[in-house]
PDB file of N, CA and C in Angstrom:
ATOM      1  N   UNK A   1      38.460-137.584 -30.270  1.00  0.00           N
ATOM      2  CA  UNK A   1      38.934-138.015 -31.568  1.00  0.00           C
ATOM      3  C   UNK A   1      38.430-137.026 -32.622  1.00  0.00           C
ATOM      4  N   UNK A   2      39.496-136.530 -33.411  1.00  0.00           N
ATOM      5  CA  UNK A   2      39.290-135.755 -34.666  1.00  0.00           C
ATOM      6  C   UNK A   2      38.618-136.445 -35.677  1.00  0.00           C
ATOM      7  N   UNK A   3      37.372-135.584 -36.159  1.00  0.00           N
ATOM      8  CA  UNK A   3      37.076-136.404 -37.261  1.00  0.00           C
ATOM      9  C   UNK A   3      37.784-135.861 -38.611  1.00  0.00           C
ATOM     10  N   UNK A   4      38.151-136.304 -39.378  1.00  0.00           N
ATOM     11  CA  UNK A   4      38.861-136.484 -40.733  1.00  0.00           C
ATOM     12  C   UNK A   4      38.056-135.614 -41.646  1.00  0.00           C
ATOM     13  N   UNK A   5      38.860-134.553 -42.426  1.00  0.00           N
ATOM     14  CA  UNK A   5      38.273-133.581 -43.180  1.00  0.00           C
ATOM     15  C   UNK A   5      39.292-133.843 -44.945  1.00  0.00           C
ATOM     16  N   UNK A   6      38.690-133.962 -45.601  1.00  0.00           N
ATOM     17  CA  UNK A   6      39.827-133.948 -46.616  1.00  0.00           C
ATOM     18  C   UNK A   6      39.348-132.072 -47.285  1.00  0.00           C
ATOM     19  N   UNK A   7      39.993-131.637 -47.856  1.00  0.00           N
ATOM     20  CA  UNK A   7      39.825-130.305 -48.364  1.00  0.00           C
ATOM     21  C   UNK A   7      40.975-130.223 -49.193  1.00  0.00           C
ATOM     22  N   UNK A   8      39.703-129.255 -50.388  1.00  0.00           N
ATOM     23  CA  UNK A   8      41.555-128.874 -51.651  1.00  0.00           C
ATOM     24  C   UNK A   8      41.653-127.591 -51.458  1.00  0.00           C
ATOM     25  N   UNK A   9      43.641-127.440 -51.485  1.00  0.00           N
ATOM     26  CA  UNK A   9      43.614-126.069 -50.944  1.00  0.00           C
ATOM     27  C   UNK A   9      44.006-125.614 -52.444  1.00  0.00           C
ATOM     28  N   UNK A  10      44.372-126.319 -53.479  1.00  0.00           N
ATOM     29  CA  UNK A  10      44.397-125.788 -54.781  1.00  0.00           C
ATOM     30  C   UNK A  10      44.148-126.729 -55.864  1.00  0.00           C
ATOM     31  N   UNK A  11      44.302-126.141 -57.022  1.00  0.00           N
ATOM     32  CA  UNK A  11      44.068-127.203 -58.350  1.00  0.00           C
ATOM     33  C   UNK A  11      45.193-128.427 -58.153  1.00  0.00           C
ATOM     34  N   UNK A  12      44.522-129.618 -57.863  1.00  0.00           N
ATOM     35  CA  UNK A  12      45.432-130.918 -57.191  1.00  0.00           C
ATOM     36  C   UNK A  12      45.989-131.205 -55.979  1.00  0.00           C
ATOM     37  N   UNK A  13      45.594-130.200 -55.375  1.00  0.00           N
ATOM     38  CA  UNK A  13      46.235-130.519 -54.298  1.00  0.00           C
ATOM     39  C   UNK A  13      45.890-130.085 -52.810  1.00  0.00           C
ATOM     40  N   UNK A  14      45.336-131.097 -51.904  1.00  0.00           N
ATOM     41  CA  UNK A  14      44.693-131.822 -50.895  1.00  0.00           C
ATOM     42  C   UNK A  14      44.911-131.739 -49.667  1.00  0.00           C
ATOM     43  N   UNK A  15      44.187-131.697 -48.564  1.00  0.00           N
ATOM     44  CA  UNK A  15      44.967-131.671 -47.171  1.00  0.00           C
ATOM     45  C   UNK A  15      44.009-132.368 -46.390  1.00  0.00           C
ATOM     46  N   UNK A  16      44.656-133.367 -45.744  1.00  0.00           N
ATOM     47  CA  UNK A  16      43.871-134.031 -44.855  1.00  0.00           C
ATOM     48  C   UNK A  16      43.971-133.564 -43.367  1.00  0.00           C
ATOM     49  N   UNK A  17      42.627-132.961 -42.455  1.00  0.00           N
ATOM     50  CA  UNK A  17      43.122-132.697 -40.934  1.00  0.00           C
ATOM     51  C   UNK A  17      42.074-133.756 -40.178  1.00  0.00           C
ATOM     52  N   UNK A  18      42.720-133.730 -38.727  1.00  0.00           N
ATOM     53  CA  UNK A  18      41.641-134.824 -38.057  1.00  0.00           C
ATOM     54  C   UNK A  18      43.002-136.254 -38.300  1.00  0.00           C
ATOM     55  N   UNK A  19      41.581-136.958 -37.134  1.00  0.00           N
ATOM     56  CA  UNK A  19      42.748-138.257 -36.881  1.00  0.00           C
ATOM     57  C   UNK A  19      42.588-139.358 -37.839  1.00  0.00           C
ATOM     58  N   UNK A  20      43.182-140.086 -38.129  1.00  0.00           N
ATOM     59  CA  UNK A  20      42.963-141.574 -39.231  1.00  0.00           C
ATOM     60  C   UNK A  20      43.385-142.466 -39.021  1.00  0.00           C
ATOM     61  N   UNK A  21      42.228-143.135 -37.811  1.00  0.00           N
ATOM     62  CA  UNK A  21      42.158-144.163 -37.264  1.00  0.00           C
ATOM     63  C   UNK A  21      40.853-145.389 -37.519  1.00  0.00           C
ATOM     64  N   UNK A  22      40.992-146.758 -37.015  1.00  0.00           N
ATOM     65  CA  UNK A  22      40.108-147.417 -37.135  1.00  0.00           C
ATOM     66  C   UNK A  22      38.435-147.027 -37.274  1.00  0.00           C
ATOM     67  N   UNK A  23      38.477-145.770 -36.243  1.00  0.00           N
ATOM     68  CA  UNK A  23      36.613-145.081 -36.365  1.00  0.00           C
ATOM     69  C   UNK A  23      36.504-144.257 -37.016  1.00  0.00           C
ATOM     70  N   UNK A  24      37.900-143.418 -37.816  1.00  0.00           N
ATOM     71  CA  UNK A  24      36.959-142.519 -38.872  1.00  0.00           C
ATOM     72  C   UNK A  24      37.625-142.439 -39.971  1.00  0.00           C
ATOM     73  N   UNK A  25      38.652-143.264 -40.348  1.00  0.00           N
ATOM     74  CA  UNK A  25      38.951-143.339 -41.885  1.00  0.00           C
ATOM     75  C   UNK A  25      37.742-144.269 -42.844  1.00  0.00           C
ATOM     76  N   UNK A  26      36.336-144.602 -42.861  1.00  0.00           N
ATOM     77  CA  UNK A  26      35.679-145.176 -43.674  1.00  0.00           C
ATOM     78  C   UNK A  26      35.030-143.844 -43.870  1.00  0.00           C
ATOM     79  N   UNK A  27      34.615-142.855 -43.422  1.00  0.00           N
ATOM     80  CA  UNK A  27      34.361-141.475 -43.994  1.00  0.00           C
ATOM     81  C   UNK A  27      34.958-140.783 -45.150  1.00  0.00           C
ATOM     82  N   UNK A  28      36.388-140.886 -45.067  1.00  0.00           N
ATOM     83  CA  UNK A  28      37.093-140.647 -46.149  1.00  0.00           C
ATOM     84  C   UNK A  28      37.240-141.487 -47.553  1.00  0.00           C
ATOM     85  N   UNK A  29      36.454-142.900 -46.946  1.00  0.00           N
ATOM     86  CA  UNK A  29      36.986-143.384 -48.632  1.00  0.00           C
ATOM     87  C   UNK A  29      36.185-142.701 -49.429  1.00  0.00           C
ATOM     88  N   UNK A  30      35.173-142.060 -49.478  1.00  0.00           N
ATOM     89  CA  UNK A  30      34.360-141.234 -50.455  1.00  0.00           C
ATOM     90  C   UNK A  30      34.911-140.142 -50.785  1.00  0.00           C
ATOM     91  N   UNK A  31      35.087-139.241 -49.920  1.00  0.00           N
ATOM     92  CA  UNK A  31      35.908-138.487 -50.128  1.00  0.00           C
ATOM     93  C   UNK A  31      36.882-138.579 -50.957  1.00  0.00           C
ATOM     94  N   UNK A  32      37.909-139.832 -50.781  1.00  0.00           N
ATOM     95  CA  UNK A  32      38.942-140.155 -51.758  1.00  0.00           C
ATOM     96  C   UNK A  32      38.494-139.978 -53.194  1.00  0.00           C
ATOM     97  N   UNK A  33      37.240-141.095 -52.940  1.00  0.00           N
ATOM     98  CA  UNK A  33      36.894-141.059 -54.306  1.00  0.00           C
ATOM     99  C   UNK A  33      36.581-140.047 -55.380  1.00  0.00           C
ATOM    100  N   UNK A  34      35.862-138.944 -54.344  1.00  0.00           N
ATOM    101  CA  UNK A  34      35.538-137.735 -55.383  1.00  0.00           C
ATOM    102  C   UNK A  34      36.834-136.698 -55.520  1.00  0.00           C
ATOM    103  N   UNK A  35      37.762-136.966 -54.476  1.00  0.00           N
ATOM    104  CA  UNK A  35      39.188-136.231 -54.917  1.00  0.00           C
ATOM    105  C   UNK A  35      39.534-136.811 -56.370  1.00  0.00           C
ATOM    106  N   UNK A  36      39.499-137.675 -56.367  1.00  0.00           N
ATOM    107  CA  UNK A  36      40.290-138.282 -57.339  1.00  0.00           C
ATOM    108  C   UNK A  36      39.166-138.255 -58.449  1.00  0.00           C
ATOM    109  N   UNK A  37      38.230-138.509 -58.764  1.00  0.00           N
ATOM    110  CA  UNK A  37      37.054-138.146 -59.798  1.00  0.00           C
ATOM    111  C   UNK A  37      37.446-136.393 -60.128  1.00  0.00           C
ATOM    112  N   UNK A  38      37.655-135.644 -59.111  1.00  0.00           N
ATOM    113  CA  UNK A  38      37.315-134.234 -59.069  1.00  0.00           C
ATOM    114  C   UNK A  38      38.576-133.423 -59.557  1.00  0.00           C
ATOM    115  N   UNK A  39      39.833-134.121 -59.794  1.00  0.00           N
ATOM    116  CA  UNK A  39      40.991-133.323 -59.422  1.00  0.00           C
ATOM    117  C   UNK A  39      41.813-132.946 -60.981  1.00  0.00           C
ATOM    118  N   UNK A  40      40.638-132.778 -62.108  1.00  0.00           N
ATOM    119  CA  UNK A  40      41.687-132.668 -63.115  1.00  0.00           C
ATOM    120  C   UNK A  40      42.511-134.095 -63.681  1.00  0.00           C
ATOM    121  N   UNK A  41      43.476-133.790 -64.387  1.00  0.00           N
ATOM    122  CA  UNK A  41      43.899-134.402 -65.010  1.00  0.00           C
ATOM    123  C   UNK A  41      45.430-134.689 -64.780  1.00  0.00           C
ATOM    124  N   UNK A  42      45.830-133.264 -64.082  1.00  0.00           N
ATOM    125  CA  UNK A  42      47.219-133.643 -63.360  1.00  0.00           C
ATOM    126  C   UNK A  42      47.776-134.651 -62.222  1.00  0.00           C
ATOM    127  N   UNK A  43      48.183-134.159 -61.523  1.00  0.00           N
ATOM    128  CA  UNK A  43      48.843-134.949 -60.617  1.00  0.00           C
ATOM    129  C   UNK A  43      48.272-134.652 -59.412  1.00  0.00           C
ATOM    130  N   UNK A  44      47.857-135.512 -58.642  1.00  0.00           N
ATOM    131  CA  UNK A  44      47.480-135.028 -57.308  1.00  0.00           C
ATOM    132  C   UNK A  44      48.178-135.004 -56.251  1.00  0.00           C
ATOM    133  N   UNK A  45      48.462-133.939 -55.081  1.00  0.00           N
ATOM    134  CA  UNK A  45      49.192-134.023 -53.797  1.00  0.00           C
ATOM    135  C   UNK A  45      48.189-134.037 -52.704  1.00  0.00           C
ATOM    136  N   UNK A  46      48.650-134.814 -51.814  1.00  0.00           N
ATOM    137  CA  UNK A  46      47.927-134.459 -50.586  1.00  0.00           C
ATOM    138  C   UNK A  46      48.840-134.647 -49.242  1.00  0.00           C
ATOM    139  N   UNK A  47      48.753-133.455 -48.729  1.00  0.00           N
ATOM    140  CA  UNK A  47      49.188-132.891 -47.338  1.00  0.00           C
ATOM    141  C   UNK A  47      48.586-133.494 -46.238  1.00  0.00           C
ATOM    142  N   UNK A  48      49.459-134.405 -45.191  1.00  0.00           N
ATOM    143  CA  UNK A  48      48.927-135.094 -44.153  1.00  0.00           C
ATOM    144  C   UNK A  48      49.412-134.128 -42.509  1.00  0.00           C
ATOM    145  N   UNK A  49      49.772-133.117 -42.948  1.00  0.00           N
ATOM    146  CA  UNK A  49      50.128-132.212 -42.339  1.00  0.00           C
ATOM    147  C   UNK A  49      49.911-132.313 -40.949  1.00  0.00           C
ATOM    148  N   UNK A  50      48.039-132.002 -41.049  1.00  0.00           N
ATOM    149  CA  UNK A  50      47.191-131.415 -40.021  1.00  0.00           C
ATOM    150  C   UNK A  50      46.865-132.406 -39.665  1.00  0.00           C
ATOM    151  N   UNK A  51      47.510-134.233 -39.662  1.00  0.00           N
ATOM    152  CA  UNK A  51      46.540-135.341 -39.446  1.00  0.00           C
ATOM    153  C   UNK A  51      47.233-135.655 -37.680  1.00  0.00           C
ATOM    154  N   UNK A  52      46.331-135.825 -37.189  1.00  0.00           N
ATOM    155  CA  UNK A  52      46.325-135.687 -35.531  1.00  0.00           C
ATOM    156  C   UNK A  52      47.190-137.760 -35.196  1.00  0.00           C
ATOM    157  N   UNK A  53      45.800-138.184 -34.515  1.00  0.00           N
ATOM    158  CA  UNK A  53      46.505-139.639 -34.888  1.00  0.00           C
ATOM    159  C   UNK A  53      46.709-140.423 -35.605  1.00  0.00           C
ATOM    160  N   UNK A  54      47.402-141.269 -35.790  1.00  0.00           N
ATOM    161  CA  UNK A  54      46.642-142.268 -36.942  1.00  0.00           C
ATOM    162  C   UNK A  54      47.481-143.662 -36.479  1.00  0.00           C
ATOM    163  N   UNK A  55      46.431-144.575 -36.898  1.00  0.00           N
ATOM    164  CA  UNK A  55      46.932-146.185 -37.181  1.00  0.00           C
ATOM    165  C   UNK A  55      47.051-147.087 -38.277  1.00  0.00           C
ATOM    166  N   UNK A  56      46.664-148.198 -38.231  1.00  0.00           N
ATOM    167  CA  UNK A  56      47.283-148.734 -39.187  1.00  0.00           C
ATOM    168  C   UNK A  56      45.734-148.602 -40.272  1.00  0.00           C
ATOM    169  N   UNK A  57      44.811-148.303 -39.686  1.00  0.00           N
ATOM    170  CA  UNK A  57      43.492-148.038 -40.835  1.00  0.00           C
ATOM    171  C   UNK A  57      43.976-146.699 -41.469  1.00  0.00           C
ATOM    172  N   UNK A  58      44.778-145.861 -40.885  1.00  0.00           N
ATOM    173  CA  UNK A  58      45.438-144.652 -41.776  1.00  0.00           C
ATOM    174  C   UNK A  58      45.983-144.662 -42.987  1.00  0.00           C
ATOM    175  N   UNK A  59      47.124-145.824 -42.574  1.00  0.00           N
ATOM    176  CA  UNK A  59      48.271-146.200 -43.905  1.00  0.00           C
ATOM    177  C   UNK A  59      47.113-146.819 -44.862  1.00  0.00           C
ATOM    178  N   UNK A  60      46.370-147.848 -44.106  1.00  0.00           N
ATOM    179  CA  UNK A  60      45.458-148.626 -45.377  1.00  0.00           C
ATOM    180  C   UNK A  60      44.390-147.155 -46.358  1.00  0.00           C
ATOM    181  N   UNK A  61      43.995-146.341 -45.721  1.00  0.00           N
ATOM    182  CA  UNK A  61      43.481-145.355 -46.315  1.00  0.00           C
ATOM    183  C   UNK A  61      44.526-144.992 -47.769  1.00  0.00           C
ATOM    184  N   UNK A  62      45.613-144.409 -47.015  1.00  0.00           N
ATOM    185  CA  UNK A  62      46.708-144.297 -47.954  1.00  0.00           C
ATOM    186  C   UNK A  62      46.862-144.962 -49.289  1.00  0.00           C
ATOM    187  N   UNK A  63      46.866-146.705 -48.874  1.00  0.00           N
ATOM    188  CA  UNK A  63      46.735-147.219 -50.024  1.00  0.00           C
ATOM    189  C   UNK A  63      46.152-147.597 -50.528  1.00  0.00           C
ATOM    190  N   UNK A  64      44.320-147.508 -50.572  1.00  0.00           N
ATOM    191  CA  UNK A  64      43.695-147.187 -50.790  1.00  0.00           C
ATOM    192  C   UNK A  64      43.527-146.240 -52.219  1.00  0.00           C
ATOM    193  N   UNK A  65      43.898-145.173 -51.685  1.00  0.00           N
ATOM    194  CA  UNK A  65      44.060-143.887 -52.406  1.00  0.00           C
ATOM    195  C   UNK A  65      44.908-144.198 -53.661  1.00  0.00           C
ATOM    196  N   UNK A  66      45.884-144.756 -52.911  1.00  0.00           N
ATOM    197  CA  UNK A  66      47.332-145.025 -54.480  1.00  0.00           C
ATOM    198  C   UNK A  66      46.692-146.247 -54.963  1.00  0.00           C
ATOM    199  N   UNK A  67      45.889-147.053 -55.039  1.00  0.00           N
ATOM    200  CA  UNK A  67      44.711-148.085 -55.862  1.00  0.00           C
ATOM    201  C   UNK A  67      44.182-147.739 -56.462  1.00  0.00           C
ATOM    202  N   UNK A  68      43.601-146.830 -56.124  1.00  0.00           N
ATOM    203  CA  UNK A  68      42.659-146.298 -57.013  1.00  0.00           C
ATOM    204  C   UNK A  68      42.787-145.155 -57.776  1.00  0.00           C
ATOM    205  N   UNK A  69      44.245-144.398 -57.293  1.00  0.00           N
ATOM    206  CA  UNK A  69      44.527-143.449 -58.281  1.00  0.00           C
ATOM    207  C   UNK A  69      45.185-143.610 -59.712  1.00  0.00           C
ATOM    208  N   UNK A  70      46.462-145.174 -58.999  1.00  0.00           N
ATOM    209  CA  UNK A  70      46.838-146.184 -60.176  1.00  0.00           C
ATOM    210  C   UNK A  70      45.724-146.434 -61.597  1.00  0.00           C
ATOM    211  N   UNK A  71      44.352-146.672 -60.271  1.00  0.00           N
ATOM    212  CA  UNK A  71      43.761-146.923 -61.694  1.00  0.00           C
ATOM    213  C   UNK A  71      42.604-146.755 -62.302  1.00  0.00           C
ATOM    214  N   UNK A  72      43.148-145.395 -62.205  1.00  0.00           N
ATOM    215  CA  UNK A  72      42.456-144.280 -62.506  1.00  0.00           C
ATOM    216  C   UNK A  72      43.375-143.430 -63.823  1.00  0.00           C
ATOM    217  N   UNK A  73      44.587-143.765 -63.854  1.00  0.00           N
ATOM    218  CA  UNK A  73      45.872-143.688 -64.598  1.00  0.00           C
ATOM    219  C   UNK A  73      46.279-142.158 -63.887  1.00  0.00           C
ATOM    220  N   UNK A  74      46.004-142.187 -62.689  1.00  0.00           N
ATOM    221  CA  UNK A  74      46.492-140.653 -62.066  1.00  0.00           C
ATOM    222  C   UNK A  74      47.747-140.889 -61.041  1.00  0.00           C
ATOM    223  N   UNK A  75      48.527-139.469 -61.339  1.00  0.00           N
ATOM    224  CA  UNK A  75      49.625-139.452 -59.837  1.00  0.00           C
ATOM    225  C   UNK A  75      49.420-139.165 -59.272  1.00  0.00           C
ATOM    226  N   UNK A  76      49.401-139.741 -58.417  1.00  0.00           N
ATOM    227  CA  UNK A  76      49.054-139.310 -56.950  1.00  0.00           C
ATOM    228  C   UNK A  76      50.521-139.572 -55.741  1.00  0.00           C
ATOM    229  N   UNK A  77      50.582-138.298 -55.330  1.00  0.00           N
ATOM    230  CA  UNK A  77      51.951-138.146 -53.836  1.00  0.00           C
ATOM    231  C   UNK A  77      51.225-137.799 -52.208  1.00  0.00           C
ATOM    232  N   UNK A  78      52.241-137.715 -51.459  1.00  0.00           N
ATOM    233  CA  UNK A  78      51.904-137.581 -50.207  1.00  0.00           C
ATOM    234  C   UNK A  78      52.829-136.686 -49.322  1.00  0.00           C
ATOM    235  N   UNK A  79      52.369-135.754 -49.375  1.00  0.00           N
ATOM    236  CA  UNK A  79      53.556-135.158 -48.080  1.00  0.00           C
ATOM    237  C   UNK A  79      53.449-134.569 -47.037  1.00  0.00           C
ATOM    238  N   UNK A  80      54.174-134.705 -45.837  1.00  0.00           N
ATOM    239  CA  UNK A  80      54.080-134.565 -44.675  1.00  0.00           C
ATOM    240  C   UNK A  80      53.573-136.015 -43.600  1.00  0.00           C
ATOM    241  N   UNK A  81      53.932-136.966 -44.446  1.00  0.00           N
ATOM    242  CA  UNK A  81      53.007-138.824 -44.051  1.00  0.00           C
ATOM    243  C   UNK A  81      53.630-138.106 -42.188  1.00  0.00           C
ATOM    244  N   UNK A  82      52.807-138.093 -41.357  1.00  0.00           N
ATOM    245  CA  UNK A  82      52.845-138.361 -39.927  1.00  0.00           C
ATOM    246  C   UNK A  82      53.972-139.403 -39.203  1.00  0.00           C
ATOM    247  N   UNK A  83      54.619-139.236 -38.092  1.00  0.00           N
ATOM    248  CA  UNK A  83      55.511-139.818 -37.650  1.00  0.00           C
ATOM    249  C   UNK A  83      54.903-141.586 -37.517  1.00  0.00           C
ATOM    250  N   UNK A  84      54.374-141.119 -37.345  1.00  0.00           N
ATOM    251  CA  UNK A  84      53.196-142.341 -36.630  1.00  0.00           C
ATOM    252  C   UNK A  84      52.640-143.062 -37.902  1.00  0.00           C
ATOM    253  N   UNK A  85      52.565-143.351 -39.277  1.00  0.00           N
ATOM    254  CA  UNK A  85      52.137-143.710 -39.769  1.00  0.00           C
ATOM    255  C   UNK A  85      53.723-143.904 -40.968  1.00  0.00           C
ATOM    256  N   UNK A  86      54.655-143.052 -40.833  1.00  0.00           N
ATOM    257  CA  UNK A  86      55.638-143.540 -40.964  1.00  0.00           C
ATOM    258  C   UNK A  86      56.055-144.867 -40.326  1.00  0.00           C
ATOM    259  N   UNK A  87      56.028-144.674 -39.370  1.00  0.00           N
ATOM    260  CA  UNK A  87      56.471-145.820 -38.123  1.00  0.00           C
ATOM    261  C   UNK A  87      55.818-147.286 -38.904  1.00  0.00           C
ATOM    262  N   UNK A  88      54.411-147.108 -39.051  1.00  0.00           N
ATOM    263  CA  UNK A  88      53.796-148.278 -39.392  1.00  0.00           C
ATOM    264  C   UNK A  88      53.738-149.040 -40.501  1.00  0.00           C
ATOM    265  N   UNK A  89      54.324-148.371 -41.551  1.00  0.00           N
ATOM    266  CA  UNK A  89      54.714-148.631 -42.644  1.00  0.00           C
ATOM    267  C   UNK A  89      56.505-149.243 -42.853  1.00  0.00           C
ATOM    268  N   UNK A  90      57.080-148.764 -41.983  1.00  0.00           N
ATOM    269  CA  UNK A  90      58.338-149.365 -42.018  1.00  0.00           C
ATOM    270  C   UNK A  90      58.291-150.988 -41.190  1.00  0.00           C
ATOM    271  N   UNK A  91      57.334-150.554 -40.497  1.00  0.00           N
ATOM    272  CA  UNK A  91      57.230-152.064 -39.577  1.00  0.00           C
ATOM    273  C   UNK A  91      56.182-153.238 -40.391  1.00  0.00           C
ATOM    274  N   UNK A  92      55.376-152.646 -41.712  1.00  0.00           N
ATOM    275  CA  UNK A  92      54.999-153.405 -42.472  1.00  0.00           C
ATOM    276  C   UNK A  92      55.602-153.644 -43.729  1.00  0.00           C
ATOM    277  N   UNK A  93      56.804-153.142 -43.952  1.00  0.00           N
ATOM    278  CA  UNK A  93      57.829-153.060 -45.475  1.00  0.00           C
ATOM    279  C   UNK A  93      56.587-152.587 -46.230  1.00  0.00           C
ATOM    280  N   UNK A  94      56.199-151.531 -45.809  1.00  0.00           N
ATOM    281  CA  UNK A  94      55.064-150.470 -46.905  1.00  0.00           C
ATOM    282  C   UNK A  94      56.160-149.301 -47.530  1.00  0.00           C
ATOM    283  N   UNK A  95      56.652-148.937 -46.361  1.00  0.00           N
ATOM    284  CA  UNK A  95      57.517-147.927 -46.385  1.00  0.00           C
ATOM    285  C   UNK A  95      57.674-147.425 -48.385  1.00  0.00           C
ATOM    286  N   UNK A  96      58.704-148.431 -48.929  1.00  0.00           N
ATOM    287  CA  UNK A  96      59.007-147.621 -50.017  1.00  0.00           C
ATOM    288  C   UNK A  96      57.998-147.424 -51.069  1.00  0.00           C
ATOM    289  N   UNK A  97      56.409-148.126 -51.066  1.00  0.00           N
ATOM    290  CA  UNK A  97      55.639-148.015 -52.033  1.00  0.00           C
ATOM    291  C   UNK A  97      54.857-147.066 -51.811  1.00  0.00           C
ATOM    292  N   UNK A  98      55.001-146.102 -50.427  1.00  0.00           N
ATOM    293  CA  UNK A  98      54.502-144.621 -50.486  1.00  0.00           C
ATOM    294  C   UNK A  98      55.118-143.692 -51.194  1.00  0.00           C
ATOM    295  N   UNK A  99      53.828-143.099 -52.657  1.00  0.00           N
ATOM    296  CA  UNK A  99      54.481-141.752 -53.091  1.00  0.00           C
ATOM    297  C   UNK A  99      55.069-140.721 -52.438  1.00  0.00           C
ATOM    298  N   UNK A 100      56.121-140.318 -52.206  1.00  0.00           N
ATOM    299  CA  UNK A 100      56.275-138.876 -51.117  1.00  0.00           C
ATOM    300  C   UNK A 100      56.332-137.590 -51.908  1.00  0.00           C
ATOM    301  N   UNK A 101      55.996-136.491 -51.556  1.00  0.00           N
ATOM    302  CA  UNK A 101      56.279-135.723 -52.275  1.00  0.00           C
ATOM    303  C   UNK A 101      57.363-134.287 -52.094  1.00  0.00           C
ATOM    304  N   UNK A 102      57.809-134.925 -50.525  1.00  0.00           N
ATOM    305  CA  UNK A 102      58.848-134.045 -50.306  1.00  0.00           C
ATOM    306  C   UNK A 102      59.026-134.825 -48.683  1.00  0.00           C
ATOM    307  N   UNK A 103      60.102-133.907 -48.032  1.00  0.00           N
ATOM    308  CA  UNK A 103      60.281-134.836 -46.613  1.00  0.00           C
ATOM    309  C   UNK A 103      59.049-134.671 -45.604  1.00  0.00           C
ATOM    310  N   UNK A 104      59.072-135.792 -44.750  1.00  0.00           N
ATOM    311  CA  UNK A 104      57.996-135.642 -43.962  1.00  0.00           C
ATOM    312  C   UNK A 104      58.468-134.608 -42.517  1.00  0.00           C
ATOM    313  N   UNK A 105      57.432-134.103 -42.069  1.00  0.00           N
ATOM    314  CA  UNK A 105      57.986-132.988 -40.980  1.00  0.00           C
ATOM    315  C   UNK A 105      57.916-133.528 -39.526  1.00  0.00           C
TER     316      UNK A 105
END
């Protein structure tokens, strides 16, 4: 199992690699937090690109993130959401309250 790295590859904008599952998405909520403390004033993206597995503690990460970016009064998007975490979100009617920020690959 991958452990979960968040990293900014520029001003706003984020890439998560590693898996985001039940054992290592509680690593990242800090992380979240200082993305979002850390990221300026614009808009934030983050790239799920490089994310290996993920379950349904993935998507909750996710929204998570859009909680606290809401209110934080920040934008926050997502692109590249994983097949697999797509999947889990349509099977929870999450689906349309994910920011996207372009198609997923």
């Amino acid at each position: 199992m991958a452990e979960p790295k968040l990293s900014s590859s520029a001003e706003g904008r984020y890439q998560v690699c590693g898996d985001l599952t039940f054992g290592t998405v509680l690593g990242l909520l800090d992380s979240g937090t200082e993305m979002l403390d850390g990221a300026g004033e614009g808009p934030i993206e983050v790239d799920l690109g490089e994310v290996g597995h993920a379950d349904s503690a993935g998507l909750a990460l996710l929204i998570e993130w859009m909680r606290a970016a809401r209110q934080g009064g920040r934008e926050l998007s997502y692109r590249n959401i994983p097949t697999q975490l797509m999947a889990i979100a349509r099977v929870s009617d999450l689906e349309e309250i994910l920011p996207l920020a372009g198609q997923n690959s």
